[in-house]
Protein backbone atom coordinates (compact mmCIF):
# COMPACT_ATOMS: atom_id res chain seq x y z
CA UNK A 1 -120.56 -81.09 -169.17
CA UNK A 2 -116.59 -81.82 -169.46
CA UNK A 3 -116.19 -83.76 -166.14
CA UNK A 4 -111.97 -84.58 -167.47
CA UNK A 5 -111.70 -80.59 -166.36
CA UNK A 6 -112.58 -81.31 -163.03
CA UNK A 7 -110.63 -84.20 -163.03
CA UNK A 8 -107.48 -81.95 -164.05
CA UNK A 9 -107.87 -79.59 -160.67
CA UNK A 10 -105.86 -79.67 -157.80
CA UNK A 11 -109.20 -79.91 -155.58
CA UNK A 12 -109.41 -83.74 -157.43
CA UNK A 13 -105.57 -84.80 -156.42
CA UNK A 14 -106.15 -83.47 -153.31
CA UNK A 15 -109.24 -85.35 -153.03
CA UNK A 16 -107.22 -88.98 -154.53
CA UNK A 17 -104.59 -87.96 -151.53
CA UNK A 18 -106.83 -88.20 -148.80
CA UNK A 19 -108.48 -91.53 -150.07
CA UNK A 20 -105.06 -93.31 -150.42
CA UNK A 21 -103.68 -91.55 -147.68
CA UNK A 22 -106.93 -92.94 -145.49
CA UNK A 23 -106.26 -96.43 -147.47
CA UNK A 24 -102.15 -96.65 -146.35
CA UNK A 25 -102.90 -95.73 -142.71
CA UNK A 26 -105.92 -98.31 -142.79
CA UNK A 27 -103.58 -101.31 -144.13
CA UNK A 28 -101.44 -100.32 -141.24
CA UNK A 29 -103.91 -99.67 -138.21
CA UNK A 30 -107.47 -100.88 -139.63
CA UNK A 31 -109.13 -99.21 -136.94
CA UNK A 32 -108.15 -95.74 -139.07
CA UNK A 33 -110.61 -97.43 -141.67
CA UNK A 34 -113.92 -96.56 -139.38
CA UNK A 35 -115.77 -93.70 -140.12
CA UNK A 36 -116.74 -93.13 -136.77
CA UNK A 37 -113.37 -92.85 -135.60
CA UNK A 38 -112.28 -90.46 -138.69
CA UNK A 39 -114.87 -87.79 -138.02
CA UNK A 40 -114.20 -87.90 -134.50
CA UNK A 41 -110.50 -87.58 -135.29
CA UNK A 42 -111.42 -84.23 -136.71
CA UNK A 43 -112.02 -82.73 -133.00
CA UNK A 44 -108.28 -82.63 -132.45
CA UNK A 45 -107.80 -80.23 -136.04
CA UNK A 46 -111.07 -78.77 -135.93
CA UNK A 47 -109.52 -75.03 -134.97
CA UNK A 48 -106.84 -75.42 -137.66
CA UNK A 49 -109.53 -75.56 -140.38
CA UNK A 50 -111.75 -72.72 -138.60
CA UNK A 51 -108.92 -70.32 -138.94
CA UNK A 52 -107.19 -71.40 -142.17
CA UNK A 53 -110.59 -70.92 -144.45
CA UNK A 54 -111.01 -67.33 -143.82
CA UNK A 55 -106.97 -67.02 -144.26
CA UNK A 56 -107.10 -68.29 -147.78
CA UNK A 57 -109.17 -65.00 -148.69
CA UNK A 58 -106.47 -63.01 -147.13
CA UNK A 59 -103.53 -64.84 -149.18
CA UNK A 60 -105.56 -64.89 -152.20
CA UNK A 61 -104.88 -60.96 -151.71
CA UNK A 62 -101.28 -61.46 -151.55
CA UNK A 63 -101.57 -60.75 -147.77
CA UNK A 64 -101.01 -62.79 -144.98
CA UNK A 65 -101.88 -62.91 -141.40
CA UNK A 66 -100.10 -64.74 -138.56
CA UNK A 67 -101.30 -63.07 -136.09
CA UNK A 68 -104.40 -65.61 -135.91
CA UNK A 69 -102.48 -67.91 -133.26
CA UNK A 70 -102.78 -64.89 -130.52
CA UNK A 71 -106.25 -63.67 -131.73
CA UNK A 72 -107.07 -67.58 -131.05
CA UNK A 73 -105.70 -67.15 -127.46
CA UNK A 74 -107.16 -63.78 -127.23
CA UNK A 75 -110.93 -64.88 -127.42
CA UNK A 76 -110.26 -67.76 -125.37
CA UNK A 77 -109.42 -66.09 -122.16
CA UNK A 78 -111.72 -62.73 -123.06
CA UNK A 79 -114.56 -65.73 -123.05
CA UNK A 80 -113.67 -67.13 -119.63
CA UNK A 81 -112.82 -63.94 -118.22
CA UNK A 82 -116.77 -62.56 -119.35
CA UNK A 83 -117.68 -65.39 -117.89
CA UNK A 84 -116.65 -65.71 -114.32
CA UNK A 85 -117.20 -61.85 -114.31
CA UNK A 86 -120.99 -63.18 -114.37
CA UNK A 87 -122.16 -63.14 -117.99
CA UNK A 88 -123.85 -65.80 -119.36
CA UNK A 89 -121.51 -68.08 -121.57
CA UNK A 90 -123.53 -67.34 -124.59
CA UNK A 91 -122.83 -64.28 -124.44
CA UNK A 92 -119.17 -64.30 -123.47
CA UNK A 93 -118.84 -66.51 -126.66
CA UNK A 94 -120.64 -63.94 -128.62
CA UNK A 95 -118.30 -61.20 -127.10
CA UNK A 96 -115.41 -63.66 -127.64
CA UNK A 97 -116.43 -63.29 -131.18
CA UNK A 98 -116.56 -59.60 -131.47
CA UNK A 99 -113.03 -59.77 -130.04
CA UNK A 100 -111.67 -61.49 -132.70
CA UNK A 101 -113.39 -59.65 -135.49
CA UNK A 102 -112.42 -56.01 -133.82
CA UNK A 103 -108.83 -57.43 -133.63
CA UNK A 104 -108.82 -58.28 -137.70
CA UNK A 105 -110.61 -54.55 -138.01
CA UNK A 106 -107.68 -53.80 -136.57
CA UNK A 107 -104.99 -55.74 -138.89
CA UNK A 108 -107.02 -54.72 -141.92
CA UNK A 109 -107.27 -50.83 -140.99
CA UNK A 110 -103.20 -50.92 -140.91
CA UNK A 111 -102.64 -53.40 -143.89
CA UNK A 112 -105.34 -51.03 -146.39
CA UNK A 113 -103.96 -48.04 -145.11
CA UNK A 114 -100.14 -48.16 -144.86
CA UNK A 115 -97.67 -49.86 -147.51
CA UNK A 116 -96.17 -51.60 -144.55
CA UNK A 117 -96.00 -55.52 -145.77
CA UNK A 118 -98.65 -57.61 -144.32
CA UNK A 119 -96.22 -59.70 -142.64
CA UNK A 120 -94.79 -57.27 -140.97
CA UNK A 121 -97.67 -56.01 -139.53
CA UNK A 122 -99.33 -59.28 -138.33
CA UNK A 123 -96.12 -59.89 -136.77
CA UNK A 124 -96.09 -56.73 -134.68
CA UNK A 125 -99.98 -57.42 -133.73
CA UNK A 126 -99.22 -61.29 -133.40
CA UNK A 127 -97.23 -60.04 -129.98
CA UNK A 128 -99.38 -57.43 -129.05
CA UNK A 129 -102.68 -59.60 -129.11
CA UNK A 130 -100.75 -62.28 -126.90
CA UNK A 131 -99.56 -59.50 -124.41
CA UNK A 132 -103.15 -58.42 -124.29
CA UNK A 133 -104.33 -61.91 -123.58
CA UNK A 134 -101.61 -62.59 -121.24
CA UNK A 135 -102.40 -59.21 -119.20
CA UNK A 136 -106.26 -58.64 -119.39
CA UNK A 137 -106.76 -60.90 -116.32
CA UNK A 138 -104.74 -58.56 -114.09
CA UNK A 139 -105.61 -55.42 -115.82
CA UNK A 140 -109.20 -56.20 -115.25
CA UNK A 141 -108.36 -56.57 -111.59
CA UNK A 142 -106.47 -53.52 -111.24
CA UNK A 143 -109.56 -51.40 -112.91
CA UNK A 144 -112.41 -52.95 -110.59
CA UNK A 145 -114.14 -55.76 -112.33
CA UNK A 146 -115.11 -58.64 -110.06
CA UNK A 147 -115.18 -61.89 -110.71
CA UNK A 148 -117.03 -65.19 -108.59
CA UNK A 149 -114.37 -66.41 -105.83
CA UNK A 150 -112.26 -63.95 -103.98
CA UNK A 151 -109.32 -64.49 -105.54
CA UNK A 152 -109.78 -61.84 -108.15
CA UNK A 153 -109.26 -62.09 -112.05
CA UNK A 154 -105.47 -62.10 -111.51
CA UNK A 155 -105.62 -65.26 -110.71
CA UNK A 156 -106.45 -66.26 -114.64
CA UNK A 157 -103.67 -64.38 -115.55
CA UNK A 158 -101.35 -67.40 -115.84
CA UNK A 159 -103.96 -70.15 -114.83
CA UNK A 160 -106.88 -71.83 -117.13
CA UNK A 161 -110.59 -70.86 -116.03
CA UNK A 162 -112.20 -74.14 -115.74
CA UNK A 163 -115.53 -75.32 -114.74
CA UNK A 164 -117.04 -73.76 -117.58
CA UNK A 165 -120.71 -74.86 -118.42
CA UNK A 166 -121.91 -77.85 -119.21
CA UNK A 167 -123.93 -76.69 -122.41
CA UNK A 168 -120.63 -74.61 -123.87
CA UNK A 169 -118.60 -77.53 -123.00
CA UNK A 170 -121.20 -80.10 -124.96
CA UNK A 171 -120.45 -78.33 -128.04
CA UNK A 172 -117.29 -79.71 -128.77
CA UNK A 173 -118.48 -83.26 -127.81
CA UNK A 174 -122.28 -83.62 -129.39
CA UNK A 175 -122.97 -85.27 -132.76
CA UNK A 176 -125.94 -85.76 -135.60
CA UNK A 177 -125.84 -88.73 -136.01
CA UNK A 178 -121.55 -89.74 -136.49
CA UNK A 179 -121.02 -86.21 -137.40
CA UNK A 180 -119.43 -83.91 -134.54
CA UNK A 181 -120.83 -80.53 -134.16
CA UNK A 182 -117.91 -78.94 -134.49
CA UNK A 183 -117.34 -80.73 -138.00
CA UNK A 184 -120.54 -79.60 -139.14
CA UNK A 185 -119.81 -75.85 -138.38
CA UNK A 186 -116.81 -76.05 -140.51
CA UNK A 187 -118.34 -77.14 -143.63
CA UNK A 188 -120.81 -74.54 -143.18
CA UNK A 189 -118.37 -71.80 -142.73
CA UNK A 190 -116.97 -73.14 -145.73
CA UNK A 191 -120.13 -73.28 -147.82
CA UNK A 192 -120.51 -69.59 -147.13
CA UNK A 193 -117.09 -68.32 -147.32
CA UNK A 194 -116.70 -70.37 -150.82
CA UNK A 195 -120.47 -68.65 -152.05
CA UNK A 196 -118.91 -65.63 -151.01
CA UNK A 197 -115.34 -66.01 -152.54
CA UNK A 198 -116.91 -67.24 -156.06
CA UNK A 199 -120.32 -65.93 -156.30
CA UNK A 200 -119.87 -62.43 -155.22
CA UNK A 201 -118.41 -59.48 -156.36
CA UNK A 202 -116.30 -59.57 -152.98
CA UNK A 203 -114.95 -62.62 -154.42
CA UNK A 204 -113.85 -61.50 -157.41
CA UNK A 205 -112.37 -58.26 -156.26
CA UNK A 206 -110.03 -60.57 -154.02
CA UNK A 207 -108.45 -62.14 -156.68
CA UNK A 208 -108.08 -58.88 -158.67
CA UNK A 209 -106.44 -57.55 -155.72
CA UNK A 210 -103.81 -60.49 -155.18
CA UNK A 211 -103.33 -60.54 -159.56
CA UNK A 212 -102.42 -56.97 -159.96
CA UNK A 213 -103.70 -54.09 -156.73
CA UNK A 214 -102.66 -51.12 -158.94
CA UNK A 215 -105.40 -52.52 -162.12
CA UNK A 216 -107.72 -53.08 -159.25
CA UNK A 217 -107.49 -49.18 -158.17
CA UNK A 218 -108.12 -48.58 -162.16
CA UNK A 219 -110.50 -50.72 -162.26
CA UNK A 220 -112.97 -49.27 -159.47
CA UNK A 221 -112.08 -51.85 -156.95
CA UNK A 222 -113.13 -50.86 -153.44
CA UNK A 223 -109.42 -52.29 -152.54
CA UNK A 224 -108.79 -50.96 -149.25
CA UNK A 225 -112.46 -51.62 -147.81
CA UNK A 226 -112.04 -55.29 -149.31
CA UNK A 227 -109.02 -55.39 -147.84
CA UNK A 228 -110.03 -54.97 -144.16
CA UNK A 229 -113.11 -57.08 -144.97
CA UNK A 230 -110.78 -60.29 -145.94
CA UNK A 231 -109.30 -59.67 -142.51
CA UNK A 232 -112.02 -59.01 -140.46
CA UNK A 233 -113.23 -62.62 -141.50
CA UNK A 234 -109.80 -63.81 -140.65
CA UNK A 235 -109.97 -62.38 -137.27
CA UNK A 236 -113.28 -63.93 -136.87
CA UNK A 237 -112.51 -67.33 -138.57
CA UNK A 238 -109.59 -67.59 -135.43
CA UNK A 239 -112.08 -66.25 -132.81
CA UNK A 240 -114.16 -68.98 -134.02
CA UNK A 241 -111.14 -71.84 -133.66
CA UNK A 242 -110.28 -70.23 -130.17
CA UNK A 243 -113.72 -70.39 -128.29
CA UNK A 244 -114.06 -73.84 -129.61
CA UNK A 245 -110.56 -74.72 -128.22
CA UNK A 246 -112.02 -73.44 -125.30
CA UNK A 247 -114.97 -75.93 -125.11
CA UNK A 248 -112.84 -78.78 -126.31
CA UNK A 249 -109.95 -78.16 -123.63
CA UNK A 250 -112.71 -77.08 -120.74
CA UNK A 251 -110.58 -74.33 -120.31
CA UNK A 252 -109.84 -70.75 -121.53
CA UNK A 253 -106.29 -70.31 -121.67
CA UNK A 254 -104.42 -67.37 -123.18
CA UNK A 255 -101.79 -69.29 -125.08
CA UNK A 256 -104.43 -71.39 -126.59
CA UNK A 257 -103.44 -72.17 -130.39
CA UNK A 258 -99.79 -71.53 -129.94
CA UNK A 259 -98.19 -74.05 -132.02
CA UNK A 260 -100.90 -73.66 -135.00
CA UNK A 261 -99.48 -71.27 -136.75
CA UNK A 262 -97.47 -73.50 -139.36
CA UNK A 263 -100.26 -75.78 -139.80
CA UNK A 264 -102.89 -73.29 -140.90
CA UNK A 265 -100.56 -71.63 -143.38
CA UNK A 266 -99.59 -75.06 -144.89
CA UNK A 267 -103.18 -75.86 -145.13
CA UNK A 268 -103.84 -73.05 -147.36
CA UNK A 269 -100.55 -73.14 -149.54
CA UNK A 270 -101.18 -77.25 -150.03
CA UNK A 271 -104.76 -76.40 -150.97
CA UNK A 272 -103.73 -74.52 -153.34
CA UNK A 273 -103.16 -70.64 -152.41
CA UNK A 274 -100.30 -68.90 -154.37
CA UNK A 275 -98.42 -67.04 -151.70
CA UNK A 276 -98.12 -64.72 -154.36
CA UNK A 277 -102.02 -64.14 -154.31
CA UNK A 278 -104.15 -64.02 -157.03
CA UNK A 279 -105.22 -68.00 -156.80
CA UNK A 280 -106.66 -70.27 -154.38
CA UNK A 281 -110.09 -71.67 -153.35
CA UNK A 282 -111.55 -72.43 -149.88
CA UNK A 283 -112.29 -76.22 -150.80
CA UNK A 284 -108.58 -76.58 -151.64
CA UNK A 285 -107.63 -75.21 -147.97
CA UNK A 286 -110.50 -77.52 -146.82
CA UNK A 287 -109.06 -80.69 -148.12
CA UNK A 288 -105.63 -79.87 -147.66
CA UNK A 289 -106.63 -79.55 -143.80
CA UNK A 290 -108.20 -82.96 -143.59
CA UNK A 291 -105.07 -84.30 -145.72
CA UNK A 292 -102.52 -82.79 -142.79
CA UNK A 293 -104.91 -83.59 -139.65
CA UNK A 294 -105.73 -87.37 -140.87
CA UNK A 295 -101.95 -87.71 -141.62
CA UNK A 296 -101.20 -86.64 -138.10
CA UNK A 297 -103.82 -88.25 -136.21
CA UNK A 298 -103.19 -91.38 -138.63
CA UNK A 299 -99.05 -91.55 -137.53
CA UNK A 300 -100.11 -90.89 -133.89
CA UNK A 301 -101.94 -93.86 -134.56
CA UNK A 302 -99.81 -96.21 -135.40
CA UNK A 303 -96.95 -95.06 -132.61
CA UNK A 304 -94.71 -92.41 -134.78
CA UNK A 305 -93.14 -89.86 -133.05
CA UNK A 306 -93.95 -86.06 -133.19
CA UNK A 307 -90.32 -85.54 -134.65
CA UNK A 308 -90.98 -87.54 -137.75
CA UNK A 309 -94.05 -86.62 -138.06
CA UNK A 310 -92.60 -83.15 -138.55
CA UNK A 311 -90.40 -84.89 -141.39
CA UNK A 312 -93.29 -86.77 -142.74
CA UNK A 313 -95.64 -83.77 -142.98
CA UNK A 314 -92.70 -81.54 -144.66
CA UNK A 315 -92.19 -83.96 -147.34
CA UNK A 316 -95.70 -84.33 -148.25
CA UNK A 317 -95.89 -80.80 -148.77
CA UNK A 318 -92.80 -80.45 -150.77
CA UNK A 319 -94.05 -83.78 -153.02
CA UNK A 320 -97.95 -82.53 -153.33
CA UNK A 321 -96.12 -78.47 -154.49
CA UNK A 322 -94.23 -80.37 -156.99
CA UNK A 323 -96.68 -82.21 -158.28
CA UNK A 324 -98.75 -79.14 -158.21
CA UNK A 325 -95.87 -77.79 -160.35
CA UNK A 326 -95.84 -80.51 -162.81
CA UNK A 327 -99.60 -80.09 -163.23
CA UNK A 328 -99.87 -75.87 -164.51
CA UNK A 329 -96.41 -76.78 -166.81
CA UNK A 330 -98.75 -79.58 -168.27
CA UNK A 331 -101.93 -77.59 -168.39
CA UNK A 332 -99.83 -74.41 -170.15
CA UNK A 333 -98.32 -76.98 -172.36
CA UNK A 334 -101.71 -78.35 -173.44
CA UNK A 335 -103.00 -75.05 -174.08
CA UNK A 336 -99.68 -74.09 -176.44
CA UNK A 337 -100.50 -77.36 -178.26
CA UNK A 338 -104.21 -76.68 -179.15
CA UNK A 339 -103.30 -72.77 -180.16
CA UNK A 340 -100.53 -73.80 -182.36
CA UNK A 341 -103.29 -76.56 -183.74
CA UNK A 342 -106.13 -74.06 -184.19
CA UNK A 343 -103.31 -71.51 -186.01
CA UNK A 344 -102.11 -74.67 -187.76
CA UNK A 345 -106.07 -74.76 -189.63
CA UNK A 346 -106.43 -71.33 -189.75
């Protein structure tokens, strides 16, 4: 096996990042250095990596959706609302769920079936799922539903529901072993979204899709039923990153995941997703998460401010894209070199 290809991918230099990256911030603060501390570090970017896997399958499409931030809110407070209506928090995460996968139903439906840009249609829903979240508690209210207390559901409307159970709440905190739950679930979601992405025909007709749509049509390519599928998962994936922001705050809130946004689509572009579509891989988005959380959590660490962390974070990007860069004009150069060789002895 030719283990120098592997070292050539941009999984590898993501992976020699993180370790030096890890080493810097150790010199700096050696209690960055423990591994108990790193994997509980993870808590605090957990729901950026839920929701920026399934995305990659949606840019790899040459789509995009940013209305994950709202969905994210969405299933939050449609959790806590199920649950002080009386329905047993299992269940109101379950329903949570559903939420968030009829919401990317939704987003797919209109991005498969109208020649509207992607972008432009996320951004539309991106509002109308956080006016939804904002006004379910009341609307609830107004139609009947009851909740525990007399105050009503309108009282969530602008308020967290706390005092959610134990046994939810314990799911952002328990371990095996150093290992938080929470960390665990996301390398499982990514074990099956990558299977899925490289080891199904589902995977392959995404990157068709995001290389050339009209050769997929040609081709037989179920395009606009992959299409909603890729966004369905995306809906979920920020369902998923909103009911455990819910556990890990102890409270469902409906502008929970606000200020993700930025970080979930640089997680995907720095791992390796062409805007573009057509490329990317779901361990690239993976890594590229950890590389952005531990740099955060690593400059919070050692007392920098949020501002230049901002400044930080942007320049890393820039550098890692250039490199990127560097790396296919080297690859296509190699390639020139051994055709011109093997023309050369022909």
């Amino acid at each position: 096996m030719n283990w120098t290809r592997y070292l050539r991918t941009w999984e590898f230099a993501l992976v020699v990042l993180l370790v030096v990256e890890i080493l810097i911030l150790g010199m700096i603060n050696p209690t960055f250095l423990n591994a108990e501390n790193l994997l509980y570090a993870t808590l605090d970017f957990t729901h950026i990596l839920f929701a920026a896997l399934p995305l990659t399958l949606v840019i790899i499409t040459a789509g995009i959706d940013i209305s994950s931030v709202s969905v994210m809110g969405l299933a939050s407070i449609t959790l806590g609302l199920a649950w002080v209506a009386g329905i047993n928090i299992f269940v109101a995460l379950a329903i949570a769920l559903l939420v968030g996968i009829i919401a990317g139903l939704f987003n797919g439906f209109f991005v498969a079936k109208t020649d509207v840009n992607p972008l432009v249609i996320t951004l539309g829903t991106l509002f109308m799922f956080a006016g939804i979240a904002q006004g379910m508690p009341a609307l609830l209210d107004l139609l009947g539903f009851k909740a525990y207390g007399s105050a009503g559901l309108a009282a969530y409307q602008y308020e967290g529901i706390t005092g959610l159970p134990d046994n939810f709440i314990g799911l952002s905190e328990a371990t095996v072993w150093i290992i938080p739950y929470p960390f665990i679930a996301v390398l499982i979601f990514a074990v099956i979204l990558s299977l899925l992405l490289h080891k199904t025909r589902f995977g392959r007709y995404l990157y068709l899709i995001g290389v050339n749509p009209k050769a997929a049509v040609y081709s037989g390519v179920p395009v606009q039923k992959t299409l909603v599928w890729a966004y369905v998962l995306s809906g979920f994936g920020a369902a998923l990153a909103g009911s455990y922001l819910t556990a890990y705050f102890t409270s469902a809130r409906a502008d929970l995941g606000g200020d993700a946004l930025l970080p979930i689509i640089t997680a995907v572009v720095l791992g390796g997703a062409d805007i573009l579509g057509g490329s990317g891989t779901i361990w690239g988005t993976l890594l590229a998460g950890l590389v952005l959380g531990f740099l955060r959590q690593g400059l919070l660490a050692i007392g920098v401010t949020n501002d230049l962390i901002q400044v930080v974070m942007g320049a890393v990007l820039v550098t890692a894209m250039a490199v990127k860069q560097l790396m296919n004009v080297y690859g296509e150069y190699r390639l020139n070199r051994k055709a011109l060789a093997n023309k050369g002895r022909g």
